[in-house]
N, C-alpha and C. Protein backbone atom coordinates (compact mmCIF):
# COMPACT_ATOMS: atom_id res chain seq x y z
N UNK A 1 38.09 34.91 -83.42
CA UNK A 1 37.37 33.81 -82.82
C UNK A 1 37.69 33.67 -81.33
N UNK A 2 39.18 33.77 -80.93
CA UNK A 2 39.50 34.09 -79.60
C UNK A 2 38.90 34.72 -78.66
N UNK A 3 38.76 36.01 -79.59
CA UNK A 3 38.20 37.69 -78.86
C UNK A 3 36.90 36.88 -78.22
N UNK A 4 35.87 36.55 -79.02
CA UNK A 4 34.73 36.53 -79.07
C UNK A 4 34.57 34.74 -77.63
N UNK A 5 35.42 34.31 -77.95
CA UNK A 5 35.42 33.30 -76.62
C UNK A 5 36.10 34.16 -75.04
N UNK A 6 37.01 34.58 -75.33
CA UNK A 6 37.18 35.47 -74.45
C UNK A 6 36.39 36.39 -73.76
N UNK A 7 35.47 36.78 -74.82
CA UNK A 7 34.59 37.83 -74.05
C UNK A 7 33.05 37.03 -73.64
N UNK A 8 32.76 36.21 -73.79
CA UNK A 8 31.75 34.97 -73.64
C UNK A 8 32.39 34.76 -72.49
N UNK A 9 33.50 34.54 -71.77
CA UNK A 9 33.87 33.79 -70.49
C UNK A 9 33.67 35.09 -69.78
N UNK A 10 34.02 36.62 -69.90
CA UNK A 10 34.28 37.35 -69.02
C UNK A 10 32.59 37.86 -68.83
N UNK A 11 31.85 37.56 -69.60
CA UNK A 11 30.28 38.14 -69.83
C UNK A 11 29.98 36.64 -68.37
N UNK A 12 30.11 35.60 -68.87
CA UNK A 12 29.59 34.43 -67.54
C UNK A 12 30.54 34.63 -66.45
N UNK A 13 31.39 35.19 -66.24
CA UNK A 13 32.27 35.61 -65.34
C UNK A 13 31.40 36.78 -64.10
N UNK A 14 30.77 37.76 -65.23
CA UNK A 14 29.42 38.97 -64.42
C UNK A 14 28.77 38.52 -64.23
N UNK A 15 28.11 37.95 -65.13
CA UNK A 15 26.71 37.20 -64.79
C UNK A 15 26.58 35.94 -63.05
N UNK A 16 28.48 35.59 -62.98
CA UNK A 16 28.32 34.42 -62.16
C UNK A 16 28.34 35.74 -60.50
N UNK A 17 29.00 36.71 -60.87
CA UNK A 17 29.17 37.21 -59.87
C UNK A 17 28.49 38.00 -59.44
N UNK A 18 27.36 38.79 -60.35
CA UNK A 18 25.93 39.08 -59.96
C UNK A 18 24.98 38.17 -59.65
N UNK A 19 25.10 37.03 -59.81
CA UNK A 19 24.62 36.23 -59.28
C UNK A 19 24.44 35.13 -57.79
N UNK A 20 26.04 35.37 -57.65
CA UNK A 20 26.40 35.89 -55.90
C UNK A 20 25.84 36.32 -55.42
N UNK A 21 25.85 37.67 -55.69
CA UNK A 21 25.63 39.07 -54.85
C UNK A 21 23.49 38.88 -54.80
N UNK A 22 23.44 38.40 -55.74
CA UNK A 22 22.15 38.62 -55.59
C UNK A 22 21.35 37.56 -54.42
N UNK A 23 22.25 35.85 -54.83
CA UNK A 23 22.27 35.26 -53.56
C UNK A 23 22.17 35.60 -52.33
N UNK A 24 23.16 36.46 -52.19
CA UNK A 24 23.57 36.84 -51.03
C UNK A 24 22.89 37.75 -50.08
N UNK A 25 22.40 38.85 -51.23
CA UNK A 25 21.10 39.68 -51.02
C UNK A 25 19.75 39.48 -50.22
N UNK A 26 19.57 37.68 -51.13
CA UNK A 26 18.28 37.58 -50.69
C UNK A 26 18.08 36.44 -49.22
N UNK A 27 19.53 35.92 -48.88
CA UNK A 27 19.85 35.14 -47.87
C UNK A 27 19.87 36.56 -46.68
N UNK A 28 19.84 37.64 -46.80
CA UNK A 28 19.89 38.73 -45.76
C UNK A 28 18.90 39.38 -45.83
N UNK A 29 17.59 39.38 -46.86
CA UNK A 29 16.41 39.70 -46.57
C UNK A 29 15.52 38.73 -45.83
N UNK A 30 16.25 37.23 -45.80
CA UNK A 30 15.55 35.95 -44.78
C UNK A 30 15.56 36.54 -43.69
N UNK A 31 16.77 36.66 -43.77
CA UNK A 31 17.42 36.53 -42.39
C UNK A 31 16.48 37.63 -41.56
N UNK A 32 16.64 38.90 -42.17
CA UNK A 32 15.98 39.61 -41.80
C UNK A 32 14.67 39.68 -41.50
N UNK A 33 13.78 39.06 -42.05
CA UNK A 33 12.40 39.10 -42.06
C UNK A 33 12.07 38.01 -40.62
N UNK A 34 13.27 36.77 -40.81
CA UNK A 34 13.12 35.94 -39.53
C UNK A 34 13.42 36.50 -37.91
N UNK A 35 14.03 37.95 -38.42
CA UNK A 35 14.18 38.23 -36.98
C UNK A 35 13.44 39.29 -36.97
N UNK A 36 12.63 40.09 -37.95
CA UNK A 36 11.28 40.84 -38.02
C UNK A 36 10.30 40.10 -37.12
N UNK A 37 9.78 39.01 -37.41
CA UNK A 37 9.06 37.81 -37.26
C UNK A 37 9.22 37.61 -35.44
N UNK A 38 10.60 37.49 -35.36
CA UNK A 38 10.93 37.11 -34.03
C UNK A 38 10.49 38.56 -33.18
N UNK A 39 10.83 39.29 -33.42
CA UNK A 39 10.48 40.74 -33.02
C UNK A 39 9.34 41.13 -32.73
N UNK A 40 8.35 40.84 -33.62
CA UNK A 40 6.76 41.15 -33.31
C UNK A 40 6.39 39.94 -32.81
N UNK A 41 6.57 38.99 -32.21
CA UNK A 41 6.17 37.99 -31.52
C UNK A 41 6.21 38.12 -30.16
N UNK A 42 7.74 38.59 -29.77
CA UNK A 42 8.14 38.95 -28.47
C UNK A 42 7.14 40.13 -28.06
N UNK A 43 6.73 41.55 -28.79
CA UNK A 43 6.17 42.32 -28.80
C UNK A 43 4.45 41.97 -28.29
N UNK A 44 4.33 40.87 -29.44
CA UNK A 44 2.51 41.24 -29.35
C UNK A 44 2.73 39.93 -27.86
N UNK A 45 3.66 39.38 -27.39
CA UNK A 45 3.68 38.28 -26.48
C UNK A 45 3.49 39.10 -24.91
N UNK A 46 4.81 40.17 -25.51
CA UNK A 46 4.49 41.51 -24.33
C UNK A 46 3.61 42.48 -23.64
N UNK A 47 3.11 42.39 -24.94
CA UNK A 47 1.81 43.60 -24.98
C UNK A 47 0.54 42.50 -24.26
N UNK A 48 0.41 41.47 -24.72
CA UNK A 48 -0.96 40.93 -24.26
C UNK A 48 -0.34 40.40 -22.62
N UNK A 49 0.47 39.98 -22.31
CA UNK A 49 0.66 39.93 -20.88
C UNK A 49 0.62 40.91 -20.12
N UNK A 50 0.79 42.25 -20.34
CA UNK A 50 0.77 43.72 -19.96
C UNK A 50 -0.86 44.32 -19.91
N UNK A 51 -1.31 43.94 -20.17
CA UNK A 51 -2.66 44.02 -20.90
C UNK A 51 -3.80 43.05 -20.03
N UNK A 52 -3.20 41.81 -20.19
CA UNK A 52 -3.76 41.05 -19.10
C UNK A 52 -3.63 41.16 -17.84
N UNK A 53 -2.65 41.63 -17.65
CA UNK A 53 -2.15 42.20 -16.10
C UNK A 53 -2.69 43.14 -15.44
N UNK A 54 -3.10 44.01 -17.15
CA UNK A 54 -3.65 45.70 -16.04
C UNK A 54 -5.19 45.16 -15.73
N UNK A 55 -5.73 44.48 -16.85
CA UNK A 55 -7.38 44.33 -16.67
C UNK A 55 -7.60 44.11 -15.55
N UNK A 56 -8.48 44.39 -14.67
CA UNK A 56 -8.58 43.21 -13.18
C UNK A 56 -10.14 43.78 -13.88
N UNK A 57 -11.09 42.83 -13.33
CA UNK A 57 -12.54 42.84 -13.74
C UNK A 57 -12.79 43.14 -14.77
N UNK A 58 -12.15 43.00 -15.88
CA UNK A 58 -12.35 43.05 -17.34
C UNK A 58 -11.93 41.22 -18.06
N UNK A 59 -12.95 40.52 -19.19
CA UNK A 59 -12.43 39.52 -19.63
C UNK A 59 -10.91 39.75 -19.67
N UNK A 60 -10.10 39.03 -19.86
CA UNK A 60 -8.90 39.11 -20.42
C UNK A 60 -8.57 38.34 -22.06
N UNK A 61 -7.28 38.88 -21.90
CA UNK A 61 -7.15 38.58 -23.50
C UNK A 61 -7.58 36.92 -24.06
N UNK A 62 -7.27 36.19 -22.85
CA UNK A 62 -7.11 34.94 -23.20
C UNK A 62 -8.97 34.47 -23.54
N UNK A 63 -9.63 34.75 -22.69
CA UNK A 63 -11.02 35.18 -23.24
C UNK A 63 -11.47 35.29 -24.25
N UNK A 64 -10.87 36.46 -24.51
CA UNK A 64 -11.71 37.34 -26.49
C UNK A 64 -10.75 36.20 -27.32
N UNK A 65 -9.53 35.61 -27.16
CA UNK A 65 -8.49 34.55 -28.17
C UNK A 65 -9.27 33.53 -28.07
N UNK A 66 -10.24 33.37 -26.93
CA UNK A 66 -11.13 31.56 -26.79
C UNK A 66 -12.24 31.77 -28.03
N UNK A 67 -12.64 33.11 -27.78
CA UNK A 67 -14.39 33.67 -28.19
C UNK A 67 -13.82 33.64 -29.70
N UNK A 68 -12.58 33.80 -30.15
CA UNK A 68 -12.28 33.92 -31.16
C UNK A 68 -12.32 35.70 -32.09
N UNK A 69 -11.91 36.55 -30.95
CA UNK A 69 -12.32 38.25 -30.68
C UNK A 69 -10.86 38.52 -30.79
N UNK A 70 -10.74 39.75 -31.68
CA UNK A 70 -9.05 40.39 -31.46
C UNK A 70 -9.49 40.75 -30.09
N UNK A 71 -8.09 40.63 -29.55
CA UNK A 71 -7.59 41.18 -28.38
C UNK A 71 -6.79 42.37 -28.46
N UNK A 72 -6.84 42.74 -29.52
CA UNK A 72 -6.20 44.30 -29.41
C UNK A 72 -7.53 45.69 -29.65
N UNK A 73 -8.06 44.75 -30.75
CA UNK A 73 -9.26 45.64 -30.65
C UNK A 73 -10.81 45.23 -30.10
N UNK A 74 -10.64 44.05 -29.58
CA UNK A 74 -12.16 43.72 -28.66
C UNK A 74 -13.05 43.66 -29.87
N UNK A 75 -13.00 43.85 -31.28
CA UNK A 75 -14.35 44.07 -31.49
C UNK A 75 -14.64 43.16 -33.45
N UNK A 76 -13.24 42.79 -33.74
CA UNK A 76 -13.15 42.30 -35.05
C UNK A 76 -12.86 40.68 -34.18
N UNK A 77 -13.48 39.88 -35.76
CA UNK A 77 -13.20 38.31 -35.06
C UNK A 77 -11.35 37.98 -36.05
N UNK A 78 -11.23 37.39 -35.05
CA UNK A 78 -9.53 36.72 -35.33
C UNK A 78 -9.25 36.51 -36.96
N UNK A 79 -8.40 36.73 -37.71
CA UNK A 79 -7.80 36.07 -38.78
C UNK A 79 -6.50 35.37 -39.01
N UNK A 80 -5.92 35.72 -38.00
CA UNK A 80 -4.80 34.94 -37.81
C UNK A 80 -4.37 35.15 -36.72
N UNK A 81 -3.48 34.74 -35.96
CA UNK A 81 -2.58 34.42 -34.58
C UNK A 81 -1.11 34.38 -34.76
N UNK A 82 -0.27 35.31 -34.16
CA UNK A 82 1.24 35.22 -34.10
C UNK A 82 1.68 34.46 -33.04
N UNK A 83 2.63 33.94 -32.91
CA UNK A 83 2.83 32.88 -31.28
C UNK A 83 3.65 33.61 -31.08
C-alpha cells in the first residue's frame, strides 16, 4: 500500500516537473515571437522610409497606405498594417 503511494507521489513529482519545463517553454516562444514582432516592424518601418526617400516624382508610400494600396506591391488593396 506504501509502494503504490510512493509511486503516486513520484509519478506527480514528473508530471509537476514536466510541467515546468513546459511552462517555461512556452514563456520563451512569447518572448520570442514578441521580439519577432518587434523585428519586422523596425524592418517594414525601414524599408518604407527608404522607399519613400528614393521615390522623388513617384506617389509615395504614405499615398497608396491613404488609397488603402500595399505599398510594397502597388497593386493589392491593404489587409492589414504592422506599426
Amino acid at each position: 500500500e506504501w509502494d503504490v503511494i510512493d509511486e503516486l507521489r513520484l509519478s506527480m513529482d514528473q508530471i509537476q516537473e514536466r510541467m515546468n519545463n513546459i511552462q517555461n517553454m512556452v514563456e520563451e516562444c512569447m518572448d520570442m515571437q514578441m521580439e519577432l514582432q518587434r523585428s519586422i516592424r523596425h524592418e517594414v518601418s525601414s524599408a518604407l522610409i527608404n522607399r519613400s526617400t528614393a521615390t522623388t516624382g513617384e506617389s509615395t508610400n504614405w499615398d497608396f497606405l491613404r488609397k488603402g494600396i500595399c505599398c510594397v506591391c502597388r497593386g493589392s488593396n491593404i489587409n492589414s498594417l504592422l506599426y
